[in-house]
Protein backbone atom coordinates (compact mmCIF):
# COMPACT_ATOMS: atom_id res chain seq x y z
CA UNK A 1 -9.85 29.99 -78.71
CA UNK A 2 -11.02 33.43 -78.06
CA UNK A 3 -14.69 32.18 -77.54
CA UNK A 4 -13.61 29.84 -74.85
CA UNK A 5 -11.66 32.37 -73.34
CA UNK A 6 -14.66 34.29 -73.25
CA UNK A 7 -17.39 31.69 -72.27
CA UNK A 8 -14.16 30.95 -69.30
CA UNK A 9 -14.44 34.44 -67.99
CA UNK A 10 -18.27 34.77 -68.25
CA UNK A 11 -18.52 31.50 -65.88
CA UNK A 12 -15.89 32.77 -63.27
CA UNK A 13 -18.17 36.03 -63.28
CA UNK A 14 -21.09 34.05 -62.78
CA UNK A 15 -19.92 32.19 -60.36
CA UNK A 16 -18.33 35.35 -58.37
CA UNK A 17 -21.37 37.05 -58.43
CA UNK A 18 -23.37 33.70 -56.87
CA UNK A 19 -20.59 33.76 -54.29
CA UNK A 20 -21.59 37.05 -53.52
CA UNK A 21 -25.48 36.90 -53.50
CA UNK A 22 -26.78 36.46 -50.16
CA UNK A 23 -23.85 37.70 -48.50
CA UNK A 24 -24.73 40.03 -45.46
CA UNK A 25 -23.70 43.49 -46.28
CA UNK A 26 -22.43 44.53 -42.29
CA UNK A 27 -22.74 48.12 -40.48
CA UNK A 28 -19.96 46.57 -38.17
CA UNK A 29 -18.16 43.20 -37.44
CA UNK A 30 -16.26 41.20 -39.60
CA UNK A 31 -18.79 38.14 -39.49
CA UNK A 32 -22.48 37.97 -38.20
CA UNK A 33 -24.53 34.92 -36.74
CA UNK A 34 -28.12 35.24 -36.74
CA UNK A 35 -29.08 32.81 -33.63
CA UNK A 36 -32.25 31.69 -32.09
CA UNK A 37 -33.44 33.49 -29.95
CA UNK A 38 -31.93 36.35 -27.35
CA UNK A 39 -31.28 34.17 -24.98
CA UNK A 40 -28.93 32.15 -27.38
CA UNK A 41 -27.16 35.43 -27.91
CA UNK A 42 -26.42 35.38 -24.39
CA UNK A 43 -24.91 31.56 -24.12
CA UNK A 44 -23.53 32.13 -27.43
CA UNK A 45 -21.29 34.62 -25.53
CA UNK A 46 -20.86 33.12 -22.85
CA UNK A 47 -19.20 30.11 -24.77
CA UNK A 48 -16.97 32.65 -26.87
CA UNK A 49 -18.63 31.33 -30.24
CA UNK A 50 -19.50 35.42 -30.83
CA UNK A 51 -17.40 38.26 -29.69
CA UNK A 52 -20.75 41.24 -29.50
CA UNK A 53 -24.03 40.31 -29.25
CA UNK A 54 -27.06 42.89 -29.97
CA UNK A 55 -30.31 42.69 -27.97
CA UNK A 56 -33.00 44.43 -26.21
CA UNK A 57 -31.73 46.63 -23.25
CA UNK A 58 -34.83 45.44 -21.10
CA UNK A 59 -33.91 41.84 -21.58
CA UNK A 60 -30.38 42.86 -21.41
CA UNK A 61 -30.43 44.81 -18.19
CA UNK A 62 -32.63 42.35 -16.36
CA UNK A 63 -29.77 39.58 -17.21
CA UNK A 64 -26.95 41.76 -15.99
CA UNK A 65 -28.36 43.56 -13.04
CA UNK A 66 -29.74 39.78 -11.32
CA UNK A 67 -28.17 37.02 -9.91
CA UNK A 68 -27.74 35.04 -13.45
CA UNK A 69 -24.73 32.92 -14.78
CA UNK A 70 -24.21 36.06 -16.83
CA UNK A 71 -23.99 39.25 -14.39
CA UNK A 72 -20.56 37.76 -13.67
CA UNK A 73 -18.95 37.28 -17.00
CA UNK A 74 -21.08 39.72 -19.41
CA UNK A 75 -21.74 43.01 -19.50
CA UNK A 76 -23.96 46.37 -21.71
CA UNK A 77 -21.23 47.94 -23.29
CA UNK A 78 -21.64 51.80 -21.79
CA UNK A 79 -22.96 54.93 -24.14
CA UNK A 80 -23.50 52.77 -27.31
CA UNK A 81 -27.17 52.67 -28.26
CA UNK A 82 -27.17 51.16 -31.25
CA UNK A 83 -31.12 52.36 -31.93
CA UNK A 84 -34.03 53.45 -29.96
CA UNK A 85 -37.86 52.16 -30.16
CA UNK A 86 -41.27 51.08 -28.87
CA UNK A 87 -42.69 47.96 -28.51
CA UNK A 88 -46.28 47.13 -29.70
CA UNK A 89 -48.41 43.97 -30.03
CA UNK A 90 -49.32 42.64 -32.61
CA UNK A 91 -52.45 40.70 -34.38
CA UNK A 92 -53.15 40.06 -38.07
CA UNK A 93 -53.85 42.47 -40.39
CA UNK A 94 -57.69 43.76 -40.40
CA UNK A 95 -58.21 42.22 -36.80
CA UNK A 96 -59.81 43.86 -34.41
CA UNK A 97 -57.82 42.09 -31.28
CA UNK A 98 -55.52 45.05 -31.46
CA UNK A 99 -58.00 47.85 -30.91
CA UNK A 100 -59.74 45.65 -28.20
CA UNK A 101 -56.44 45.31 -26.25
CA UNK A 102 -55.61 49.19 -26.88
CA UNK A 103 -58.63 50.03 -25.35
CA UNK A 104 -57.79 47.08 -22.28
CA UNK A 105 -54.64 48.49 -21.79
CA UNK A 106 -55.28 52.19 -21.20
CA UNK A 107 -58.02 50.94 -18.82
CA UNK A 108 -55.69 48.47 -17.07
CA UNK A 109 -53.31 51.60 -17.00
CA UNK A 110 -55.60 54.11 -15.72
CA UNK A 111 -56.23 51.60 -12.59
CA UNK A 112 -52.30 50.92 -12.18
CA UNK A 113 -52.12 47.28 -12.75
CA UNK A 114 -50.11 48.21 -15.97
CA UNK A 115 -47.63 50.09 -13.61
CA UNK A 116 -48.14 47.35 -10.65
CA UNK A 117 -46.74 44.47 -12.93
CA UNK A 118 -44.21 47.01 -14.60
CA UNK A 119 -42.68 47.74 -11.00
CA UNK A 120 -42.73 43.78 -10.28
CA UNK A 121 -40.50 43.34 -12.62
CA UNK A 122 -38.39 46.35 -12.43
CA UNK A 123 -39.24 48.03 -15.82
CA UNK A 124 -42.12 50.71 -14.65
CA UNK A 125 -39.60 53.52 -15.94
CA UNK A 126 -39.73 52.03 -19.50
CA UNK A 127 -43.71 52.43 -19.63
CA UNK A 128 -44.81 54.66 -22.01
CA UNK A 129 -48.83 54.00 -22.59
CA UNK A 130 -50.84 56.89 -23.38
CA UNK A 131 -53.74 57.01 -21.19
CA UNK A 132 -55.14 59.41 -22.98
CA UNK A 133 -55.25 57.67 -26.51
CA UNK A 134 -58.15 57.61 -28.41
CA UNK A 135 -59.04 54.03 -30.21
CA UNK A 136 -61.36 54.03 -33.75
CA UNK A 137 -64.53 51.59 -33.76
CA UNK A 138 -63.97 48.19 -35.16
CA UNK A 139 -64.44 47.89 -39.09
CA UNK A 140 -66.86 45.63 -40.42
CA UNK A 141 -63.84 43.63 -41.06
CA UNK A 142 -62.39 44.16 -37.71
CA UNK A 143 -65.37 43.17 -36.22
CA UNK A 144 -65.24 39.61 -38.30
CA UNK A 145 -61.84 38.68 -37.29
CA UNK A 146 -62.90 39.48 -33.29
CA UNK A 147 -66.53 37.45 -33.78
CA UNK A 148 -63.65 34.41 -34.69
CA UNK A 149 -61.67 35.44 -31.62
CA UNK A 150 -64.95 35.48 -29.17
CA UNK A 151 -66.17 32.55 -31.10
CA UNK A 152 -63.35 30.40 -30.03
CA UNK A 153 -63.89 32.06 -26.12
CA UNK A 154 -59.67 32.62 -26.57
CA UNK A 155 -56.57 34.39 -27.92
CA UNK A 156 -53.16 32.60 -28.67
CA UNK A 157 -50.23 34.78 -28.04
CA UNK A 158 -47.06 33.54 -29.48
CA UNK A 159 -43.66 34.24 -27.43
CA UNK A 160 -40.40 33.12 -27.41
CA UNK A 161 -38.06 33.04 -24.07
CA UNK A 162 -36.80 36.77 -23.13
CA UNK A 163 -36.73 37.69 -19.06
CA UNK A 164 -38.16 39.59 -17.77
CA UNK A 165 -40.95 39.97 -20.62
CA UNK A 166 -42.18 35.90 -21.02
CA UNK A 167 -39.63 33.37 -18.84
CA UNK A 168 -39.81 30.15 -16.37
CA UNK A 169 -39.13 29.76 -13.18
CA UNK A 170 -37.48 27.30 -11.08
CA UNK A 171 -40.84 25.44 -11.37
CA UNK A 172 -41.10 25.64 -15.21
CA UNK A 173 -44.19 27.99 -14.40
CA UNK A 174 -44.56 30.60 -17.40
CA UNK A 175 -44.04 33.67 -16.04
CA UNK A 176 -43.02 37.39 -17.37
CA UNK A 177 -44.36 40.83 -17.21
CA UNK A 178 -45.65 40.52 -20.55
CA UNK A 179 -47.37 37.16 -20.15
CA UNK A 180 -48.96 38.42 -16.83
CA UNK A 181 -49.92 41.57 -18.58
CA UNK A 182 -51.73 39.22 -21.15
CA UNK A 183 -53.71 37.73 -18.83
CA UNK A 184 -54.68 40.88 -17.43
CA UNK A 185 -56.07 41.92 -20.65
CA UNK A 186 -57.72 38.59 -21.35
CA UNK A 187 -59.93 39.02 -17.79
CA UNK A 188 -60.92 42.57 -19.09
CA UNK A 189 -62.13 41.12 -22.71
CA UNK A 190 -63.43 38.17 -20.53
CA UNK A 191 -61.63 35.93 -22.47
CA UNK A 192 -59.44 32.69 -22.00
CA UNK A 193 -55.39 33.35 -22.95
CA UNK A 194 -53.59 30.53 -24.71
CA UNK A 195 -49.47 30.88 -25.00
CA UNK A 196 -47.49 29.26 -27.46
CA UNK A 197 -43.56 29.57 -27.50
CA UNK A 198 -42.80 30.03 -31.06
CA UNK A 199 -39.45 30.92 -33.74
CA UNK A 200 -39.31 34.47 -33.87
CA UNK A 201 -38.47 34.03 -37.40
CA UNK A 202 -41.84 32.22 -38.08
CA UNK A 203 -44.00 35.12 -36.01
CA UNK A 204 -45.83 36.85 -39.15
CA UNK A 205 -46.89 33.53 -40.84
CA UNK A 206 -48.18 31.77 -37.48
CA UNK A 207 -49.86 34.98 -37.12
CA UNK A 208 -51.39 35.06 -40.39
CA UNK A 209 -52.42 30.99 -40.53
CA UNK A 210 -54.07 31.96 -37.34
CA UNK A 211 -51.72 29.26 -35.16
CA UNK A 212 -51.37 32.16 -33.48
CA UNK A 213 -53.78 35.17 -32.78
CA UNK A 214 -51.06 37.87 -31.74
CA UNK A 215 -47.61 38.42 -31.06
CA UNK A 216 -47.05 40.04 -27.88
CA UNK A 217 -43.17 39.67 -26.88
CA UNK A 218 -41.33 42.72 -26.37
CA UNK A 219 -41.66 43.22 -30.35
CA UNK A 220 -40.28 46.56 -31.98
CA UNK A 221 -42.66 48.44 -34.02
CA UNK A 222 -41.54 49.14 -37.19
CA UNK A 223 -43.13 50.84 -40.50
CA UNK A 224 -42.24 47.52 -42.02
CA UNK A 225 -45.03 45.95 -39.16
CA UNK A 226 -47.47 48.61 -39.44
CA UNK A 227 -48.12 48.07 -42.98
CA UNK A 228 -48.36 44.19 -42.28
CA UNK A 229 -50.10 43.88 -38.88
CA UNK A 230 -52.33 45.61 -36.62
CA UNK A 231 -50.16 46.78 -33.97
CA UNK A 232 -51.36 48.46 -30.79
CA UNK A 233 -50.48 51.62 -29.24
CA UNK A 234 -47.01 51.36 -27.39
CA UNK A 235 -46.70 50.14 -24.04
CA UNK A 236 -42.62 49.97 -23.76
CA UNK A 237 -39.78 52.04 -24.85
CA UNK A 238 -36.55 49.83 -25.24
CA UNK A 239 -33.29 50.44 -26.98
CA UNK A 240 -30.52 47.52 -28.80
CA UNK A 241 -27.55 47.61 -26.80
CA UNK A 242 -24.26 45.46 -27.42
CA UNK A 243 -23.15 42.56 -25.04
CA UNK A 244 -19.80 41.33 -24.28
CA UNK A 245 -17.69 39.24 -22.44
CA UNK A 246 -16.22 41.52 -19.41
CA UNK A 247 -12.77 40.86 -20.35
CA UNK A 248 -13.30 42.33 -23.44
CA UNK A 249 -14.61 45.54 -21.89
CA UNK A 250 -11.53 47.47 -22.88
CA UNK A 251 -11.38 46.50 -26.41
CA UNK A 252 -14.87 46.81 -27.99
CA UNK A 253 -16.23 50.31 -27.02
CA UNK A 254 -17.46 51.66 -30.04
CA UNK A 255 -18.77 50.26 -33.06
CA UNK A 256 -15.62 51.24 -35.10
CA UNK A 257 -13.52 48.57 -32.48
CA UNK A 258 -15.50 45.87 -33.08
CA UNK A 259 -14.24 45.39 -36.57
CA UNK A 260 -13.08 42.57 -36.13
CA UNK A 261 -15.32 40.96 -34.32
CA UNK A 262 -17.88 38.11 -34.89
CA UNK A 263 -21.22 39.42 -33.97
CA UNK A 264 -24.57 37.63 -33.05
CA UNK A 265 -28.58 39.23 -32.65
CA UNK A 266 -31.73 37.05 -33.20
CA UNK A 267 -32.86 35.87 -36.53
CA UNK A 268 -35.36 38.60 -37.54
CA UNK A 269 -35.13 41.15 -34.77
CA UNK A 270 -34.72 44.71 -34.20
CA UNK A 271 -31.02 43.38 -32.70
CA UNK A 272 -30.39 41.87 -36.33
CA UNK A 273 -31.13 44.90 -38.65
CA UNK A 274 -28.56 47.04 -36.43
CA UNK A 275 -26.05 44.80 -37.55
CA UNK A 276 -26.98 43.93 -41.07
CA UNK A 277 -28.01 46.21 -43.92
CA UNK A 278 -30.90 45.08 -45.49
CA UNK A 279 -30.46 43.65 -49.18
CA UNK A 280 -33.42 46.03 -50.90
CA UNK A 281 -34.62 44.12 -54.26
């Protein structure tokens, strides 16, 4: 009797602690979605299935300072940045795109087309290139992965939807600051530019199956990025802010309020580790 009773408990342990594995450990919220993409944090709002959402204040302030179907019924909740960083492109580790468009970049800056296309689409206060930078010679390995780039006379850049950095029009035409900035670089490398819309999610294996040949879509740089990819120099600062419904403006302000709220970000974003602590194995 006693060794059923025991073999009993040791299941119901067993099976509380595989209830438990996986679960999101949360620095606030009482539930947490990761979505699609940003823009599904913002109809995910919109439709009430989240209470806060957490995304890039570029992509966030664009959204609520236009004419959208969102200025009117969403809004950046005010003094709450959740974190602060730079955004950097990236290419696969030990390829020498990333040095080639450093070195494109602080020319394209020094003749203010960076800052041209930055005012265009009202983010030339968020630039943050160094024009001064100083950019190390290709290694020999470097130099193998760019003879493959040349070779094939183009780069892929993956993206996913995020105004004003890679969006349509009312045409369907690509457009975006960072998508125009792309082909900027490609004329100075005299190269072709290929986009690709891709799941954020999937960004470091298209990039190292070389579907894709860099990622260059607002991304955060992170020392978790640096020691997997090549990553240029920055080129934006940006900051994760929270979103929510207007009529909610009174009752999340803070973090602290928003216990008890369900809470989206993209799958694998900056947005998503401000709202979930990692699980370190």
């Amino acid at each position: 009797m006693k060794k059923i009773l025991c073999l009993t408990l040791a299941l119901i342990m067993c099976l509380f602690a595989l209830a438990s594995c996986g679960k999101e450990e949360l620095q606030f919220g009482k539930e947490y979605r990761a979505l699609s993409g940003q823009m599904d944090v913002l109809l995910q709002l919109k439709s009430k299935s989240i209470d806060v959402g957490v995304m890039d204040s570029i992509m966030a302030g664009y959204y609520m300072s236009q004419d959208t179907d969102y200025s009117g019924s969403l809004m950046i909740v005010e003094n709450l940045d959740l974190s602060t960083e730079q955004y950097g492109i990236a290419a696969r580790k030990g390829s020498g795109l990333a040095k080639k468009i450093n070195e494109a970049l602080i020319d394209l800056a020094k003749a203010g087309t960076v800052e041209e296309l930055a005012t265009k689409y009202g983010i030339a206060s968020e630039l943050c290139i160094d024009k001064n930078a100083t950019i190390a010679p290709l290694t020999e390995a470097e130099q193998a992965d760019w003879n493959y780039i040349v070779a094939q006379d183009k780069f892929i850049v993956g993206y996913t939807l995020f105004a004003p950095i890679a969006y349509k029009d009312d045409n369907g035409v690509l457009i975006g600051f960072d998508i125009e900035l792309a082909k900027a670089v490609a004329q100075k490398l005299d190269l072709n530019v290929e986009f690709q819309e891709i799941e954020w999610d999937a960004k470091e294996a298209l990039l190292n199956s070389k579907s894709i040949d860099c990622i260059w879509n607002g991304m955060t740089i992170t020392e978790e990025r640096l020691a997997n990819m090549e990553i240029s120099i920055p080129y934006l600062n940006n900051k994760q802010v929270a979103v929510i419904r207007i009529e909610n403006k009174d009752k999340y302000t803070t973090t602290d309020s928003m216990s008890d709220a369900i809470v989206g970000a993209e799958a694998g974003s900056a947005g998503e580790s401000c709202v979930v602590i990692a699980n370190e194995k």
